[in-house]
N, C-alpha and C. Protein backbone atom coordinates (compact mmCIF):
# COMPACT_ATOMS: atom_id res chain seq x y z
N UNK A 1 198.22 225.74 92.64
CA UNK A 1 198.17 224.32 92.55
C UNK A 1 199.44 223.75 93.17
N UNK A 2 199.28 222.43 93.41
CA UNK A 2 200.38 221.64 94.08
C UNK A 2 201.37 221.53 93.09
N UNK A 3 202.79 221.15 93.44
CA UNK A 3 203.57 220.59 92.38
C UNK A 3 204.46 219.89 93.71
N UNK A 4 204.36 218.65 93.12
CA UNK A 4 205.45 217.38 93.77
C UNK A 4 206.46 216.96 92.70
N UNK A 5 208.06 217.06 93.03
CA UNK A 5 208.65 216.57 91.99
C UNK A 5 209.61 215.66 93.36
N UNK A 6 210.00 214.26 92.41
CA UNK A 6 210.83 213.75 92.97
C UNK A 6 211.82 213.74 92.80
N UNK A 7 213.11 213.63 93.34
CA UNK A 7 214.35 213.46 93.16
C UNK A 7 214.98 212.45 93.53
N UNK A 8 216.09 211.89 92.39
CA UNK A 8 216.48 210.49 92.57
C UNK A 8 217.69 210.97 94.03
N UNK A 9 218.08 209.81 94.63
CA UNK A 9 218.92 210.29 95.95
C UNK A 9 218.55 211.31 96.75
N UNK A 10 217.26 212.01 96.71
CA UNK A 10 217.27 212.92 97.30
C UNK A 10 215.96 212.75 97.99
N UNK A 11 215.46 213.92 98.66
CA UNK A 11 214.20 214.25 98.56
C UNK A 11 213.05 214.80 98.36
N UNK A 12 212.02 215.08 98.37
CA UNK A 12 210.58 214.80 97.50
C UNK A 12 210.69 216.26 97.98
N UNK A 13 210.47 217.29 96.59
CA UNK A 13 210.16 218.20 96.59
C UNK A 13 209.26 218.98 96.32
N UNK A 14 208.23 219.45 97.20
CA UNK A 14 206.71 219.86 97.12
C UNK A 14 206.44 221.77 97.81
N UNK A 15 205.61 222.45 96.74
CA UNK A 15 205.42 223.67 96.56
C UNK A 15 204.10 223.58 95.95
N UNK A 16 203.57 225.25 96.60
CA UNK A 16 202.32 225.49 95.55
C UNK A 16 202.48 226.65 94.65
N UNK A 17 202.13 226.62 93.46
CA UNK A 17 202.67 227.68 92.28
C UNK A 17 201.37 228.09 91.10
N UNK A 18 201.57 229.32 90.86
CA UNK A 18 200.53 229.99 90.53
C UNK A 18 200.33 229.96 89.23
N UNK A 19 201.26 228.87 88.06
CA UNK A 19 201.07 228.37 86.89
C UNK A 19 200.23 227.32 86.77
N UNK A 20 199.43 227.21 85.70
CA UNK A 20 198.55 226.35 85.32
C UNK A 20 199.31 224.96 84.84
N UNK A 21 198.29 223.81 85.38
CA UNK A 21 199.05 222.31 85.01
C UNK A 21 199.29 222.47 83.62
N UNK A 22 198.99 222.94 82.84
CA UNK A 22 199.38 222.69 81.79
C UNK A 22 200.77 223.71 81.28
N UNK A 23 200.67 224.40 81.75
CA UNK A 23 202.40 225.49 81.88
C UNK A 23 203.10 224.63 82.37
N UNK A 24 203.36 224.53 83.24
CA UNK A 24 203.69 223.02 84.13
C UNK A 24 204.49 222.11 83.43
N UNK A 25 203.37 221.21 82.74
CA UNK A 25 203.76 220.16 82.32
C UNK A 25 204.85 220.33 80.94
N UNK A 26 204.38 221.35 79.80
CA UNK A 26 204.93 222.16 79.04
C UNK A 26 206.43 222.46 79.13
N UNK A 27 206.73 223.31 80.60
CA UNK A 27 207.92 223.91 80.59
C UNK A 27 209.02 222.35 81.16
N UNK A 28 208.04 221.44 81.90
CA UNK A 28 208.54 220.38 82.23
C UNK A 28 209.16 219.36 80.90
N UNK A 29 208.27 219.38 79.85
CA UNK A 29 208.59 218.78 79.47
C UNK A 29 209.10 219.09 78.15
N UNK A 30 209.57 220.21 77.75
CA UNK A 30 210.64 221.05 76.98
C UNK A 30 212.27 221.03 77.95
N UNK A 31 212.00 221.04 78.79
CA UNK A 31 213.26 220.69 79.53
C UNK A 31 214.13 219.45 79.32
N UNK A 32 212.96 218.28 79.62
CA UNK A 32 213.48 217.48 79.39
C UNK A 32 214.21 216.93 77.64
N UNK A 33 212.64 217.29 76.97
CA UNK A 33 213.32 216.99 75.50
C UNK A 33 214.38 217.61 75.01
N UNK A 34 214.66 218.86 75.54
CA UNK A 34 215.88 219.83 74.99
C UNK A 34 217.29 218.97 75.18
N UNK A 35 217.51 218.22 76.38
CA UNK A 35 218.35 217.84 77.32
C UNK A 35 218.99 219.06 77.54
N UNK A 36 218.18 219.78 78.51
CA UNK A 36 218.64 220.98 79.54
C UNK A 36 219.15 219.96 80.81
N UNK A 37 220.05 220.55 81.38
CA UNK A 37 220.65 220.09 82.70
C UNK A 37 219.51 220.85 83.78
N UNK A 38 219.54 221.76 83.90
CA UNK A 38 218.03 222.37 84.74
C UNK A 38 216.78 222.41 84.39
N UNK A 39 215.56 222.23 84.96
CA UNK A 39 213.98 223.22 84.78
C UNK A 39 214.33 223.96 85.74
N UNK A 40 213.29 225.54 85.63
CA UNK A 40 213.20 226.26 86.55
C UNK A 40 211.88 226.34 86.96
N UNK A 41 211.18 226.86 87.88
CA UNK A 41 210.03 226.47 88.39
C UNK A 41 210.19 227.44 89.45
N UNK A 42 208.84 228.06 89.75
CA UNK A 42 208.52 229.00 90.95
C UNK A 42 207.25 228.72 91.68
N UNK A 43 207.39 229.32 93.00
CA UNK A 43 206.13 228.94 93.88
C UNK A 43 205.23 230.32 93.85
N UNK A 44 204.35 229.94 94.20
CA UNK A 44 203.48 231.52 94.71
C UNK A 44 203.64 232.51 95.72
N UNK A 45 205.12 231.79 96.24
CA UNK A 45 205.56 232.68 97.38
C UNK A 45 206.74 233.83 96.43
N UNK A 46 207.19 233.41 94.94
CA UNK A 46 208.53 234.02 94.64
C UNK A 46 209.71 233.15 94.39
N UNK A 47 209.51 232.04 95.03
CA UNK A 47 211.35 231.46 95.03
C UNK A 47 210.76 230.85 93.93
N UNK A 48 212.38 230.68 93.58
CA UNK A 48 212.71 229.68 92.15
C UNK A 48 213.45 228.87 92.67
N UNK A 49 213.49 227.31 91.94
CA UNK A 49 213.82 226.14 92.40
C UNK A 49 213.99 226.02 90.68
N UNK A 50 215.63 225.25 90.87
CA UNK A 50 216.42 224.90 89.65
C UNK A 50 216.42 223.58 90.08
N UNK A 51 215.94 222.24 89.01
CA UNK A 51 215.73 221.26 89.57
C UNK A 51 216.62 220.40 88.54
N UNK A 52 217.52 219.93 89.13
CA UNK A 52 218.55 218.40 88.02
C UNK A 52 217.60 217.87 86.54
N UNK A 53 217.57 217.71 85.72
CA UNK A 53 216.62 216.92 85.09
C UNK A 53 216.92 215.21 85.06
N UNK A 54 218.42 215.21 85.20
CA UNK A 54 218.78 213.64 85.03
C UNK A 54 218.52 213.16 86.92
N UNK A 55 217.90 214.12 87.52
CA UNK A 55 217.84 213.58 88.58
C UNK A 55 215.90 213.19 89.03
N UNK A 56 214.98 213.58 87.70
CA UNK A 56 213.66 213.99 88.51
C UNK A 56 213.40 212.44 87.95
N UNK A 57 212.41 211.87 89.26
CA UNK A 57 212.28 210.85 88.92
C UNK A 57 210.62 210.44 89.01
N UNK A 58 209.97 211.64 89.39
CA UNK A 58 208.32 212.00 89.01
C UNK A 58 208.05 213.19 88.88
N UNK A 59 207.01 213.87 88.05
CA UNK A 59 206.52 214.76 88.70
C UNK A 59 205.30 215.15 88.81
N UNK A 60 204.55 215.28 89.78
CA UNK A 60 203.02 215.28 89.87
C UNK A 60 202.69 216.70 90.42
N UNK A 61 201.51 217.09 89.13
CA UNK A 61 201.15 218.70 89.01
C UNK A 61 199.54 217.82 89.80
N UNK A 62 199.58 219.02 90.75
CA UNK A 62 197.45 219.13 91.17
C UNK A 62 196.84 219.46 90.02
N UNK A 63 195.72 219.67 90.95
CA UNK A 63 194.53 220.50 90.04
C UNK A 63 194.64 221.82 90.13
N UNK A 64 193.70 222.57 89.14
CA UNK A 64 193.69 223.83 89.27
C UNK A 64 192.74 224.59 89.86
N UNK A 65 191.59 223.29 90.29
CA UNK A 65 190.42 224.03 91.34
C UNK A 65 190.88 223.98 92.77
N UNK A 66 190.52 224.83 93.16
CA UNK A 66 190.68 225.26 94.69
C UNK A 66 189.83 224.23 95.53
N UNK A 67 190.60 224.04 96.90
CA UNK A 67 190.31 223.25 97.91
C UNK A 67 188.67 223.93 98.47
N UNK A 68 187.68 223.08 98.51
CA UNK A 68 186.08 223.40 99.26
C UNK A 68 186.54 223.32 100.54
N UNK A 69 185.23 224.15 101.16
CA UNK A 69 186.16 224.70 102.64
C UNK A 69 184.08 224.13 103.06
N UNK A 70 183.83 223.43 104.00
CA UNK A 70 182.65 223.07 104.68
C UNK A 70 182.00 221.67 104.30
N UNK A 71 181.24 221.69 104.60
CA UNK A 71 180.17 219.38 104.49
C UNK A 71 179.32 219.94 103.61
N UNK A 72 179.47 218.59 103.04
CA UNK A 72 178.76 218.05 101.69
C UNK A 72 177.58 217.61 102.36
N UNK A 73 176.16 217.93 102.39
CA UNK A 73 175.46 217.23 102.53
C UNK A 73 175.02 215.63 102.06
């Protein structure tokens, strides 16, 4: 699934990652309530991305169904 997070002063940081929106949103938002200075977060390629928390200023998880590939009749 997609994950778009924004960053204040910065820019828009977008990956696809092999956790479910709801892991996602979860680890997102234990981060924040803890007041952790980081989330960590990984893509489906391996990397990890340590992201500011006083800096995220959205973050938008996809879906978890896969992209249709051909026409809709």
């Amino acid at each position: 699934m997609e994950i778009r997070i924004g960053i204040a002063n910065s820019r828009e940081l977008g990956f696809d990652s092999n956790e479910t929106a709801e892991a996602v949103k979860q680890t997102v938002s234990a981060a924040l309530d803890s007041g952790a200075n980081y989330v960590t977060l990984a893509d489906s390629k391996g990397a990890t991305y340590l992201i500011p928390t006083a800096g995220i200023t959205f973050v938008e998880v996809g879906t978890d169904q896969s992209r249709r590939v051909g026409f809709v009749a």
